[in-house]
C-alpha atoms as a PDB file:
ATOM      1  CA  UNK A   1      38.837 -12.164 -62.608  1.00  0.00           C
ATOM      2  CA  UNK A   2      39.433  -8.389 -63.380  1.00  0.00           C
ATOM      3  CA  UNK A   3      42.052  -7.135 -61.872  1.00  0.00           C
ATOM      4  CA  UNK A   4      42.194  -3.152 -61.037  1.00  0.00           C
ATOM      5  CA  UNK A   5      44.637  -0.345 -60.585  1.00  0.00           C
ATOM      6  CA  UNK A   6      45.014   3.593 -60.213  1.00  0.00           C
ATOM      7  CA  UNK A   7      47.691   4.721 -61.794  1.00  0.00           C
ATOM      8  CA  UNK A   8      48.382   8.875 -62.096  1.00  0.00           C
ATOM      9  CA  UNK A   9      44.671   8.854 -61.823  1.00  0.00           C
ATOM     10  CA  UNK A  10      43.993   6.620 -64.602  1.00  0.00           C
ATOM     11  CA  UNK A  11      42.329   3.129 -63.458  1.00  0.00           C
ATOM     12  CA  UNK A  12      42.675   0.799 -65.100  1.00  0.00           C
ATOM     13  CA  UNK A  13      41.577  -3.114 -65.525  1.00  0.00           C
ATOM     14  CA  UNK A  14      43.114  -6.008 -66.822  1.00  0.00           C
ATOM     15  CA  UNK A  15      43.542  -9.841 -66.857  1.00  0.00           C
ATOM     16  CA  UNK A  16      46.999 -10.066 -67.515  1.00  0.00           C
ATOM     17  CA  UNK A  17      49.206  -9.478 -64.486  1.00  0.00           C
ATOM     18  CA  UNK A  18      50.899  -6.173 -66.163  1.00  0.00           C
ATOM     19  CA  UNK A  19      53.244  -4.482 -64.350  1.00  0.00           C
ATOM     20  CA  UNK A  20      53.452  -0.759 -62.753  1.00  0.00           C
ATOM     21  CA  UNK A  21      56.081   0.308 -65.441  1.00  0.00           C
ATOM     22  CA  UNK A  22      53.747  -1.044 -68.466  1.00  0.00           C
ATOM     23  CA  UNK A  23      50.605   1.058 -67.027  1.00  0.00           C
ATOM     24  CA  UNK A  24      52.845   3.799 -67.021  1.00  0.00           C
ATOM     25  CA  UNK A  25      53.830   3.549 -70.008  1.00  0.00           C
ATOM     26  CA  UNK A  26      50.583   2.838 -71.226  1.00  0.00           C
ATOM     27  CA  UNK A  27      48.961   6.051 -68.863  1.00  0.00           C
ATOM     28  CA  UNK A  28      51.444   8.387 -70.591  1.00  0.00           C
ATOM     29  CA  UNK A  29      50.262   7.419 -74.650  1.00  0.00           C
ATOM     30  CA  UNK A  30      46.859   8.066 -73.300  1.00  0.00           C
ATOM     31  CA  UNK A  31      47.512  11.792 -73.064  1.00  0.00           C
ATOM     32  CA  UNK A  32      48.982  11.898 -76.430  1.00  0.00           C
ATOM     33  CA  UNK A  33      46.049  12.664 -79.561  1.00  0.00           C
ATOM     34  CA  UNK A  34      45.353   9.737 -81.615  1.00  0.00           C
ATOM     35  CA  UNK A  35      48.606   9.102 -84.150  1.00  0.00           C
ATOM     36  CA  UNK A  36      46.257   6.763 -86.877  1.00  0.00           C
ATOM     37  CA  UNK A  37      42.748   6.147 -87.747  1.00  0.00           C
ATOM     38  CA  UNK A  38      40.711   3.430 -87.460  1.00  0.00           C
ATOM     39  CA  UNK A  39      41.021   0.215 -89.851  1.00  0.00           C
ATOM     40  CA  UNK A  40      37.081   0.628 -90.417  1.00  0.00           C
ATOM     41  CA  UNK A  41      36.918   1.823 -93.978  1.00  0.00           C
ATOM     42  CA  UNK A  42      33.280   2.965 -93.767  1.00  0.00           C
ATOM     43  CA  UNK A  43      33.213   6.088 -92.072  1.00  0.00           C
ATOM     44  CA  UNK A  44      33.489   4.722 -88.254  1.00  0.00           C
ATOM     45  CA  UNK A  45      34.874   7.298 -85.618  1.00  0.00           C
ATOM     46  CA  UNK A  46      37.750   4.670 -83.788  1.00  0.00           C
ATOM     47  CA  UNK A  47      40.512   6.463 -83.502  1.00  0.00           C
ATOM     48  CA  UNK A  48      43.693   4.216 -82.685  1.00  0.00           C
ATOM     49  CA  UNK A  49      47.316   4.786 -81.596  1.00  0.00           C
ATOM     50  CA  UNK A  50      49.818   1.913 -82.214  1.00  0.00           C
ATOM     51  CA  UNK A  51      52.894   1.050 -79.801  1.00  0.00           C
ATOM     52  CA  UNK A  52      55.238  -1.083 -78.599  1.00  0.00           C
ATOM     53  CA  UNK A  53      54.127  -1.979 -75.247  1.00  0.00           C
ATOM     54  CA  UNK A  54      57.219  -4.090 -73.110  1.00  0.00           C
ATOM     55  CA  UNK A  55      56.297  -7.734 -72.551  1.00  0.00           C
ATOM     56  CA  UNK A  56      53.572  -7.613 -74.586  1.00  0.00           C
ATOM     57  CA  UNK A  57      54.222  -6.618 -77.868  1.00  0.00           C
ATOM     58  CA  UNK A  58      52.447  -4.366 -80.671  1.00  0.00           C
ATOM     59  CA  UNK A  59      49.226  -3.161 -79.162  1.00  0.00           C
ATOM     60  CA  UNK A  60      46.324  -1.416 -80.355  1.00  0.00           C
ATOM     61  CA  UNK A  61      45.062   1.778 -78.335  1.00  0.00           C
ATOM     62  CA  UNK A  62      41.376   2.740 -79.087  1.00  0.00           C
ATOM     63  CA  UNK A  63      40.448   6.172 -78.418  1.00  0.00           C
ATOM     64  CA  UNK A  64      36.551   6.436 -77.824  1.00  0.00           C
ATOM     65  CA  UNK A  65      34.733   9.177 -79.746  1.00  0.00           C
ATOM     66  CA  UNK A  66      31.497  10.204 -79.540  1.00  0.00           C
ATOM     67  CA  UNK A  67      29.311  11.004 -82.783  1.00  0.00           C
ATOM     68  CA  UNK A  68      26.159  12.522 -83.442  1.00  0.00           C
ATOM     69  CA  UNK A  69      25.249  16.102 -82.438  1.00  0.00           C
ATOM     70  CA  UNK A  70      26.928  15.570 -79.539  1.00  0.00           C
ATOM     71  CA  UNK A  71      30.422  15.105 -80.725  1.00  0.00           C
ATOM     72  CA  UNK A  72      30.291  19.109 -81.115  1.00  0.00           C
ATOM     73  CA  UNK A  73      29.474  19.716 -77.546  1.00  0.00           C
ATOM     74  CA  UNK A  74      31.553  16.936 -76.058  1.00  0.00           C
ATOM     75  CA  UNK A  75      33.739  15.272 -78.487  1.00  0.00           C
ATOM     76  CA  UNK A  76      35.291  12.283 -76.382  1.00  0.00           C
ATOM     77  CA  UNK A  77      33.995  12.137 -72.701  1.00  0.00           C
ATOM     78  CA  UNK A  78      31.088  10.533 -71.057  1.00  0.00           C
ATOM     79  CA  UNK A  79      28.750  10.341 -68.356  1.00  0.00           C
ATOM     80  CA  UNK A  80      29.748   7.937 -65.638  1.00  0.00           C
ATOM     81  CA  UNK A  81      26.459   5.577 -65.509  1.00  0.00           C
ATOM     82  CA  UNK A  82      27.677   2.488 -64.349  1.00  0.00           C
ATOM     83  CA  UNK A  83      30.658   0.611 -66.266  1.00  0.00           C
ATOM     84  CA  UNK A  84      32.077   2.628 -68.536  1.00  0.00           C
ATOM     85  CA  UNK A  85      32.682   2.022 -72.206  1.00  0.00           C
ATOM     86  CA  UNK A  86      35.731   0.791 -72.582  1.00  0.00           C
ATOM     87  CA  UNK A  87      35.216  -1.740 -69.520  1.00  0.00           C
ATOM     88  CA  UNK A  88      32.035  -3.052 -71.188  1.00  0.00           C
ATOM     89  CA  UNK A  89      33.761  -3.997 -75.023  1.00  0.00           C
ATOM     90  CA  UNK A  90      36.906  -5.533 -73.266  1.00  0.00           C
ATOM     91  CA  UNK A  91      34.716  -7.691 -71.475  1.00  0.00           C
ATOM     92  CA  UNK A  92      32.854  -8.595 -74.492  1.00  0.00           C
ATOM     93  CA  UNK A  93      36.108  -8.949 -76.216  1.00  0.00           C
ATOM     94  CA  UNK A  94      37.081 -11.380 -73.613  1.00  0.00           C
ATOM     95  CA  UNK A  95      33.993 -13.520 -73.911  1.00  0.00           C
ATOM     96  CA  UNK A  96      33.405 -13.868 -77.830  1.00  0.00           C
ATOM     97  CA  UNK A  97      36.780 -14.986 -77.661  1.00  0.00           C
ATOM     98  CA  UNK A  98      36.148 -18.125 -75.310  1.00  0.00           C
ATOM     99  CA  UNK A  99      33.441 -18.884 -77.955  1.00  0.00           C
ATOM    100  CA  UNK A 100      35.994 -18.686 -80.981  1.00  0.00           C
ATOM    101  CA  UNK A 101      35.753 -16.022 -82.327  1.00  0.00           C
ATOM    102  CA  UNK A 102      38.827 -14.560 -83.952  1.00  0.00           C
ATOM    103  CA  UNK A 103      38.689 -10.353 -82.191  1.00  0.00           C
ATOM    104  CA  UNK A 104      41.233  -8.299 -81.221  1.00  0.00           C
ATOM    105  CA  UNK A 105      42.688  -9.965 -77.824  1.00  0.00           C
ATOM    106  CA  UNK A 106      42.122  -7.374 -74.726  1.00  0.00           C
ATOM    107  CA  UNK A 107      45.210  -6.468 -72.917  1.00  0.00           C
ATOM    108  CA  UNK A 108      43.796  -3.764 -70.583  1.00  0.00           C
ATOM    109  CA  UNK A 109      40.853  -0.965 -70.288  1.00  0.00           C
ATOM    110  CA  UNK A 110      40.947   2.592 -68.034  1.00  0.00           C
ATOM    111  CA  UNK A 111      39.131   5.696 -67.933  1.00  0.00           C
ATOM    112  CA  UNK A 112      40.197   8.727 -66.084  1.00  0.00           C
ATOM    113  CA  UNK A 113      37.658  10.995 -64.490  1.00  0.00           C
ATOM    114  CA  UNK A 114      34.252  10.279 -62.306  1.00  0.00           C
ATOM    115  CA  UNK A 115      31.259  11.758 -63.285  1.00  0.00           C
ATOM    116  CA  UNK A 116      32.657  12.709 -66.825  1.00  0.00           C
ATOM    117  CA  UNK A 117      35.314  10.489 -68.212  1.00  0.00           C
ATOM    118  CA  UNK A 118      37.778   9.615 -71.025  1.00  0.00           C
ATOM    119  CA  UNK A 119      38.446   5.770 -71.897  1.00  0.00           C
ATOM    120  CA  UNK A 120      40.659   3.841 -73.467  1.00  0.00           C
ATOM    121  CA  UNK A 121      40.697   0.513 -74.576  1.00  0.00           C
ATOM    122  CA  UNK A 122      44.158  -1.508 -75.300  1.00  0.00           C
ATOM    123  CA  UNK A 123      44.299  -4.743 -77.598  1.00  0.00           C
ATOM    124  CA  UNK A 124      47.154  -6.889 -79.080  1.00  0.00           C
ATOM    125  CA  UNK A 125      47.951  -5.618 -82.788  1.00  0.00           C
ATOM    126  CA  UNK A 126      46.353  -7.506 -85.241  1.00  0.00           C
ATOM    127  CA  UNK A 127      49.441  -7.942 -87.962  1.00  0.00           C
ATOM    128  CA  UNK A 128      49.003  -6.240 -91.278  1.00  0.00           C
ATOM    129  CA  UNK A 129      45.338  -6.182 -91.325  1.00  0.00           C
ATOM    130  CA  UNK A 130      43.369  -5.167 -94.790  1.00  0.00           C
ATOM    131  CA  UNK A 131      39.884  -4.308 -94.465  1.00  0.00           C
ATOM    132  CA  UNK A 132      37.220  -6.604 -96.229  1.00  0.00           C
ATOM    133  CA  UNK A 133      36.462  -3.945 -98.201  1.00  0.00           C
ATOM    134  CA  UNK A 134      39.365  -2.962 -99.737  1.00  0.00           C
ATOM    135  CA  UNK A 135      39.706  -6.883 -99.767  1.00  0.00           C
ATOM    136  CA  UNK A 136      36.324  -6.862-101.475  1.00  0.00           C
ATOM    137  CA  UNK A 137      37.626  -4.727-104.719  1.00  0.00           C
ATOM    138  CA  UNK A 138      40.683  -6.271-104.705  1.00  0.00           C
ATOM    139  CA  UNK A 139      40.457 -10.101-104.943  1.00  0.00           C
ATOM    140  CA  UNK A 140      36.662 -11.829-105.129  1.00  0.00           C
ATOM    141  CA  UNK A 141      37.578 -14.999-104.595  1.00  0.00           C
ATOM    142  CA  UNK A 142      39.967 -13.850-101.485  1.00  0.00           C
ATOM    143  CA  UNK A 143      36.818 -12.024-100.063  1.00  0.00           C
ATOM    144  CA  UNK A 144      34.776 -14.820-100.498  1.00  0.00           C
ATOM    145  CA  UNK A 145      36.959 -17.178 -98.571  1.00  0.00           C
ATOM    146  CA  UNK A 146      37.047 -14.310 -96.200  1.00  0.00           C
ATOM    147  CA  UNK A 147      33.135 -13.968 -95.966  1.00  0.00           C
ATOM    148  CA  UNK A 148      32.777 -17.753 -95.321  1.00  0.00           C
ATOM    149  CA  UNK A 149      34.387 -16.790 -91.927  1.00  0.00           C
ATOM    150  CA  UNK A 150      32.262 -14.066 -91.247  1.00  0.00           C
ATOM    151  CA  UNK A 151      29.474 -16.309 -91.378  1.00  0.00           C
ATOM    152  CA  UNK A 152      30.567 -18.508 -89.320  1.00  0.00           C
ATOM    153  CA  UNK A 153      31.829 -16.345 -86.559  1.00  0.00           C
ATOM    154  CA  UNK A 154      28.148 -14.508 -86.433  1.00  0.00           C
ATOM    155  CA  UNK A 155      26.368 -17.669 -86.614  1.00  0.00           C
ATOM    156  CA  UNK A 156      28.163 -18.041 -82.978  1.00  0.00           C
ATOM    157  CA  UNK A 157      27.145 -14.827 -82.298  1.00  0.00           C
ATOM    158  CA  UNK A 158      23.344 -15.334 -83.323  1.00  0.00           C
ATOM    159  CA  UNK A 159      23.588 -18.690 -81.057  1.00  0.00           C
ATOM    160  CA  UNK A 160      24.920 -16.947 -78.311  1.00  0.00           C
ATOM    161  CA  UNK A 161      22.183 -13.979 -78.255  1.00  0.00           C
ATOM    162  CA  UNK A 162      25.043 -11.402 -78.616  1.00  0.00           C
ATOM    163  CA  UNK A 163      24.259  -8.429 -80.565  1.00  0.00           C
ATOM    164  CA  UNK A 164      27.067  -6.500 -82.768  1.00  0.00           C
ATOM    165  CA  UNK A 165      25.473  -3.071 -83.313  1.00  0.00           C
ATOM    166  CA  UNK A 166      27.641  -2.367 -86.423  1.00  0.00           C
ATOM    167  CA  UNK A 167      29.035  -5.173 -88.079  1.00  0.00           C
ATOM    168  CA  UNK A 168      29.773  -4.292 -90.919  1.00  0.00           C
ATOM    169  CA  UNK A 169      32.454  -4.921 -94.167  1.00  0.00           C
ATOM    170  CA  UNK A 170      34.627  -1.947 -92.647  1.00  0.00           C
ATOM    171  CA  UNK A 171      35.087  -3.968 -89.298  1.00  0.00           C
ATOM    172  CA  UNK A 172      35.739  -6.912 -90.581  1.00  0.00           C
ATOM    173  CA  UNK A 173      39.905  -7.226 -91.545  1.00  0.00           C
ATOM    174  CA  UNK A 174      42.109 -10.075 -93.027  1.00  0.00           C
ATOM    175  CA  UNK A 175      45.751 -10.248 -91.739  1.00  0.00           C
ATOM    176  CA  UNK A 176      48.220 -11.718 -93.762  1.00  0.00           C
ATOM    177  CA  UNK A 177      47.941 -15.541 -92.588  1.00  0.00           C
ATOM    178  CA  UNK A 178      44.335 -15.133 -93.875  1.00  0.00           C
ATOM    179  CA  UNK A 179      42.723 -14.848 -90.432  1.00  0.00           C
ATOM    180  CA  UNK A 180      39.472 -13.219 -90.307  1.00  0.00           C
ATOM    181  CA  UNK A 181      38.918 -10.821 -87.474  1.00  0.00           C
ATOM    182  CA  UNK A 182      35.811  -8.794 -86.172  1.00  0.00           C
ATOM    183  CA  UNK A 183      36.258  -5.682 -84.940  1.00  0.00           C
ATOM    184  CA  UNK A 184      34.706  -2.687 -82.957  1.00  0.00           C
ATOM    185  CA  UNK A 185      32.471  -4.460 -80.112  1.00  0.00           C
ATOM    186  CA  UNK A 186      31.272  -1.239 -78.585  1.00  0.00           C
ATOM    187  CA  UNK A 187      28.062  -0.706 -77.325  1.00  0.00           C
ATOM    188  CA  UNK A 188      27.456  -5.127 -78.008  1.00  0.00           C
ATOM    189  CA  UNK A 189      25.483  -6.463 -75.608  1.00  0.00           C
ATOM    190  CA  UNK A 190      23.570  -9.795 -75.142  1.00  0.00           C
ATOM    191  CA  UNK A 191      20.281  -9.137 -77.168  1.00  0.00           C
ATOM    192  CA  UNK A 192      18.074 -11.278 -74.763  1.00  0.00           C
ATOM    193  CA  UNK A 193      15.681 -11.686 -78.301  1.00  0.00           C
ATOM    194  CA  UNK A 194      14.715 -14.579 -80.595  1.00  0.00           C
ATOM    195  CA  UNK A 195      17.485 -15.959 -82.409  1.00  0.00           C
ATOM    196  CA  UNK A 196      15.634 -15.236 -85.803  1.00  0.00           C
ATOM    197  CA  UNK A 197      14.916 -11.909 -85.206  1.00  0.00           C
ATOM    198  CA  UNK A 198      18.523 -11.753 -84.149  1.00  0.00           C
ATOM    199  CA  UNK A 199      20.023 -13.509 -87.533  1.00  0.00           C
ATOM    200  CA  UNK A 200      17.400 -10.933 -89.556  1.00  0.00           C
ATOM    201  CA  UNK A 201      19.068  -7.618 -87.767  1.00  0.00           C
ATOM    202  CA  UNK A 202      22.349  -9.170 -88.650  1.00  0.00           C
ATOM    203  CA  UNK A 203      21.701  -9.494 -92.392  1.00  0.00           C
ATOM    204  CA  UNK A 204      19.769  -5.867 -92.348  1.00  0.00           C
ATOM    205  CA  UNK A 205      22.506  -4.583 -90.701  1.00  0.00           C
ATOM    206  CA  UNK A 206      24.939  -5.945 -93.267  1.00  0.00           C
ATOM    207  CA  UNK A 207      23.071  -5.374 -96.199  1.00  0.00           C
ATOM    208  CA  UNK A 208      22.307  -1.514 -95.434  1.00  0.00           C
ATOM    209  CA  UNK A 209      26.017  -0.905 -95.387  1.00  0.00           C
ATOM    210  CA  UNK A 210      27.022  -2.815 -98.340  1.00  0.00           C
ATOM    211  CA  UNK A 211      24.393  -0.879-100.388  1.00  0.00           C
ATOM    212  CA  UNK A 212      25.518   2.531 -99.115  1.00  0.00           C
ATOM    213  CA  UNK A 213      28.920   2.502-100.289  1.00  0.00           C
ATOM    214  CA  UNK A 214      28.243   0.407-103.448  1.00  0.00           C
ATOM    215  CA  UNK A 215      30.546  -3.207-102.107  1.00  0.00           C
ATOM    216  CA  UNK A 216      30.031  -5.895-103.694  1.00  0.00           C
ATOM    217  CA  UNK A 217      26.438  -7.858-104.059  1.00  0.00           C
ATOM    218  CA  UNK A 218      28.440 -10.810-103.494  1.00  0.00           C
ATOM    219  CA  UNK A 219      28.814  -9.768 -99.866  1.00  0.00           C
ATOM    220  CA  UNK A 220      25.090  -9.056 -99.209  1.00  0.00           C
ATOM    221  CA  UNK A 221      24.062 -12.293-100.954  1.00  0.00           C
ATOM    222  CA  UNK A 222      26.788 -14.707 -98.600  1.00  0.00           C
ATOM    223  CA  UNK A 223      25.725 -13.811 -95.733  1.00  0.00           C
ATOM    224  CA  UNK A 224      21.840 -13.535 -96.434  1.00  0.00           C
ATOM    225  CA  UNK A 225      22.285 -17.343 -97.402  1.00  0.00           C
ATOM    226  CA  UNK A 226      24.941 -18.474 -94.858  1.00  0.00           C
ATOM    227  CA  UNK A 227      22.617 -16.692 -92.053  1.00  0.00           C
ATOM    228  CA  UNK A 228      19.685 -17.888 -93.910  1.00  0.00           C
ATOM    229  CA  UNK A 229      20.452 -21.564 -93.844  1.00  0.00           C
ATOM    230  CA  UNK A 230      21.265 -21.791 -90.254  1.00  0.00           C
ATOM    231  CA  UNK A 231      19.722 -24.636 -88.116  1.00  0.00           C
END
């Protein structure tokens, strides 16, 4: 169960029991510009602050940013509709993770404002994370290792019906124990389609990317096979 909070008119939700003096804390690096960007090495828009939250550790503070046209009109606040961003990925986050998928473990969400609204989305620290593409040019047979978890972790996916709009090599990162991580689960949803159509928008998806900034064809031909041969 999600548990909620107002604090300094930031509300916030969470499943850990955090404390008034962590929120705080947490409610005053909100108002502070992004210090890093993203780990996505292919263009993405996540900005991300890293801190030392107290009882919890390193976390991960995700900035949302809008793109398009509109990211010149407004650059990083939304239109209330129902939940709002950030609530949406950390649940996401929360449930891929049951299934076993190795993400970014949600500490806590917020947004601040009502009809238009900032958010903010807070996750452990994945340690020392290199991005599979840099991984990619770096060491093959690392990055092939690597992509044999990929697979598997959207093969769960695909059974599950859960749609990652932009998976991609530049959200997919390697920490240093060799533990394969997806990243950036906003705007996922259940896709509520056939699961074959589902494992073809996957490897589409995948493909597209890997061809536009010239990775690998190792990459592209993985997971075409691994999705491929799926039962």
């Amino acid at each position: 169960m999600i548990l909620t909070r107002t604090i300094d008119s930031y509300r916030f939700g969470f499943f850990l029991n955090l404390t008034e003096l962590q929120l705080r804390t947490l409610a005053g690096l909100f108002q502070h510009p992004a210090q890093t960007s993203g780990v996505s090495m292919l263009g993405g828009r996540t900005a991300v602050t890293l801190a030392q939250l107290d009882g919890i550790g390193p976390v991960a503070i995700k900035y949302y940013r809008r793109g398009g046209l509109m990211r010149y009109i407004i650059k990083s606040r939304y239109l209330k509709l129902g939940q709002t961003r950030s609530q949406r990925e950390f649940e996401l986050l929360h449930t891929v993770g049951n299934l076993g998928l190795n993400v970014p473990e949600p500490i806590a969400y917020a947004h601040r404002g009502r009809l238009l609204y900032r958010n903010w989305l807070v996750t452990r620290k994945i340690y020392q994370p290199e991005s599979l593409v840099r991984l990619s040019l770096r060491d093959e047979n690392k990055a092939r290792k690597a992509m044999e978890s990929v697979i598997e972790q959207v093969a769960i996916l695909i059974k599950n019906n859960i749609w990652h709009v932009d998976l991609h090599p530049g959200n997919v990162v390697v920490d240093q124990k060799d533990r394969v991580y997806l990243l950036d689960f906003d705007k996922g949803r259940v896709a509520q389609r056939n699961i074959t159509k589902l494992r073809y928008r996957y490897i589409n998806r995948w493909q597209r990317a890997v061809g536009k900034y010239n990775l690998p064809n190792m990459l592209s031909e993985m997971m075409q096979v691994g999705l491929l041969d799926l039962q």
